[in-house]
C-alpha atoms as a PDB file:
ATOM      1  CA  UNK A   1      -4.213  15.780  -0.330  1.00  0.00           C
ATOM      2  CA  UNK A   2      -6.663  14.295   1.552  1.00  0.00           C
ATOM      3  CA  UNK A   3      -6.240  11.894   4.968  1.00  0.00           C
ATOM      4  CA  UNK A   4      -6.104   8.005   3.392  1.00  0.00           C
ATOM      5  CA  UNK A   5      -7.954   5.872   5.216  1.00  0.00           C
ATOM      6  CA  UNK A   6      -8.047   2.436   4.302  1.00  0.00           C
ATOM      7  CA  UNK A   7     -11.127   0.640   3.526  1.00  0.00           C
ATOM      8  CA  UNK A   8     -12.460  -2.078   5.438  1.00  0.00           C
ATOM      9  CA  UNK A   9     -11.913  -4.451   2.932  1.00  0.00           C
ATOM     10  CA  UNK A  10      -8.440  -3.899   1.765  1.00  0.00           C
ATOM     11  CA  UNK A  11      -6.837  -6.117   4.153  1.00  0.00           C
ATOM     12  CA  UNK A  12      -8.970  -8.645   2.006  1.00  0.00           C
ATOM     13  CA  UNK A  13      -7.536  -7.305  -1.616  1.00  0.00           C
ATOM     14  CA  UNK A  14      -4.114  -7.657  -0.360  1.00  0.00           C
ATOM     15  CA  UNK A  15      -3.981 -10.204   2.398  1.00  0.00           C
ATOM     16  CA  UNK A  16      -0.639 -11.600   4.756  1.00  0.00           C
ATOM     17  CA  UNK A  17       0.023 -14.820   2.553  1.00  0.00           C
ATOM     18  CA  UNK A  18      -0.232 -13.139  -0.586  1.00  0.00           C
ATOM     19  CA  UNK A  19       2.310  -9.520   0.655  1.00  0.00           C
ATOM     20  CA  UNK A  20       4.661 -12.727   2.404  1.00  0.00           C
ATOM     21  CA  UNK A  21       4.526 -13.835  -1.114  1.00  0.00           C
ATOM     22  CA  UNK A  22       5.881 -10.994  -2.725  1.00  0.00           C
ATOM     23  CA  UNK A  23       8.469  -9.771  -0.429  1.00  0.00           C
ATOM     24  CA  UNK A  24       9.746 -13.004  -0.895  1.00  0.00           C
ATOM     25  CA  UNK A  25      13.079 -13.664   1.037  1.00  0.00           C
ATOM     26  CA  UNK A  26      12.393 -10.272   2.508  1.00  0.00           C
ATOM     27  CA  UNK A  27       9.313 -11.496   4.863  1.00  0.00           C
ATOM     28  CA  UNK A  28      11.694 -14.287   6.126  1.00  0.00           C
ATOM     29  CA  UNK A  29      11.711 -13.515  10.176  1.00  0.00           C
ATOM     30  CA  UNK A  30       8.809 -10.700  10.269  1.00  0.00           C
ATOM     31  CA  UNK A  31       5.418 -11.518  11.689  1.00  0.00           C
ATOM     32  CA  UNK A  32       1.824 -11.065  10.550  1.00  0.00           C
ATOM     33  CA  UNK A  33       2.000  -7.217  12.196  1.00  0.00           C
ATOM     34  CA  UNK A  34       5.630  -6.475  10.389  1.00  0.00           C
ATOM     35  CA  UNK A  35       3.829  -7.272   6.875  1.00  0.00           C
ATOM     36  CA  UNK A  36       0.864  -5.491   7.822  1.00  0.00           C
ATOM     37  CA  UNK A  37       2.486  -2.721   8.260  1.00  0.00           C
ATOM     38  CA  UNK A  38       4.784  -2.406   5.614  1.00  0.00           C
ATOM     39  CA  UNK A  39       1.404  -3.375   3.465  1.00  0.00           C
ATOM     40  CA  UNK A  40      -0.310  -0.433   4.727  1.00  0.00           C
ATOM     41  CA  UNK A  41       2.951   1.873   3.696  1.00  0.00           C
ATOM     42  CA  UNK A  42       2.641   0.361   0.192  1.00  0.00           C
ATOM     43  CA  UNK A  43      -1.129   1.309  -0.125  1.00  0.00           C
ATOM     44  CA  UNK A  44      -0.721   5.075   1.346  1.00  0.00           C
ATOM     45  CA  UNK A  45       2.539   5.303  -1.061  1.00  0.00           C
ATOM     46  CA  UNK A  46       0.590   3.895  -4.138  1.00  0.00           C
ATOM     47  CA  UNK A  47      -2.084   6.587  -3.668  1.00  0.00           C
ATOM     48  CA  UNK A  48       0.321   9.399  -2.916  1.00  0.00           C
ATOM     49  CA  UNK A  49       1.665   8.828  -6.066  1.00  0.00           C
ATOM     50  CA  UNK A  50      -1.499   8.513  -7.889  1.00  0.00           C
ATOM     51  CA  UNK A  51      -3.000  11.768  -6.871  1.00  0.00           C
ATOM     52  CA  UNK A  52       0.394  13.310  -7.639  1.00  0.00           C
ATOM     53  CA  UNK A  53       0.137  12.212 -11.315  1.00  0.00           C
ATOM     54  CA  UNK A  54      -3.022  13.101 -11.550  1.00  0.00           C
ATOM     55  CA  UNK A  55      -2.540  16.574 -10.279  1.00  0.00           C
ATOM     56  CA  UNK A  56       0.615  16.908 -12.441  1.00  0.00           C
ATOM     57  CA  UNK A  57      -2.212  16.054 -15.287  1.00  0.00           C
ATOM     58  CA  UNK A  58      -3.979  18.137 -14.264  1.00  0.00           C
ATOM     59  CA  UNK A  59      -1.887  21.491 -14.102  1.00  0.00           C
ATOM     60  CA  UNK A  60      -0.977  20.824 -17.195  1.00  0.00           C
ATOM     61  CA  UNK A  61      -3.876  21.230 -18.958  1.00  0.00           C
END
């Protein structure tokens, strides 16, 4: 798998208001770094398992 590295623009897609928004209680008490992170652990995760599908796809053709 190759390195992800994020675009320049996803912080736009998927900004701080909107991430506080759907942690919900969960983002009480973290700051704008806290969700950043964990936002940039759900974007590597989404695309691990994305190019894991698709190789499983893949091999089985």
């Amino acid at each position: 798998m190759d390195d992800l590295v994020e675009r320049d623009d996803a912080r736009e897609v998927l900004p701080i208001p909107r991430c506080r928004q759907l942690l919900g209680d969960e983002a009480i008490g973290l700051t704008g770094a806290d969700i950043d992170v964990i936002r940039r652990h759900a974007h590597v995760l989404a695309h691990t398992l994305l190019e894991v599908f698709l190789q499983q796809q893949t091999d089985r053709e």
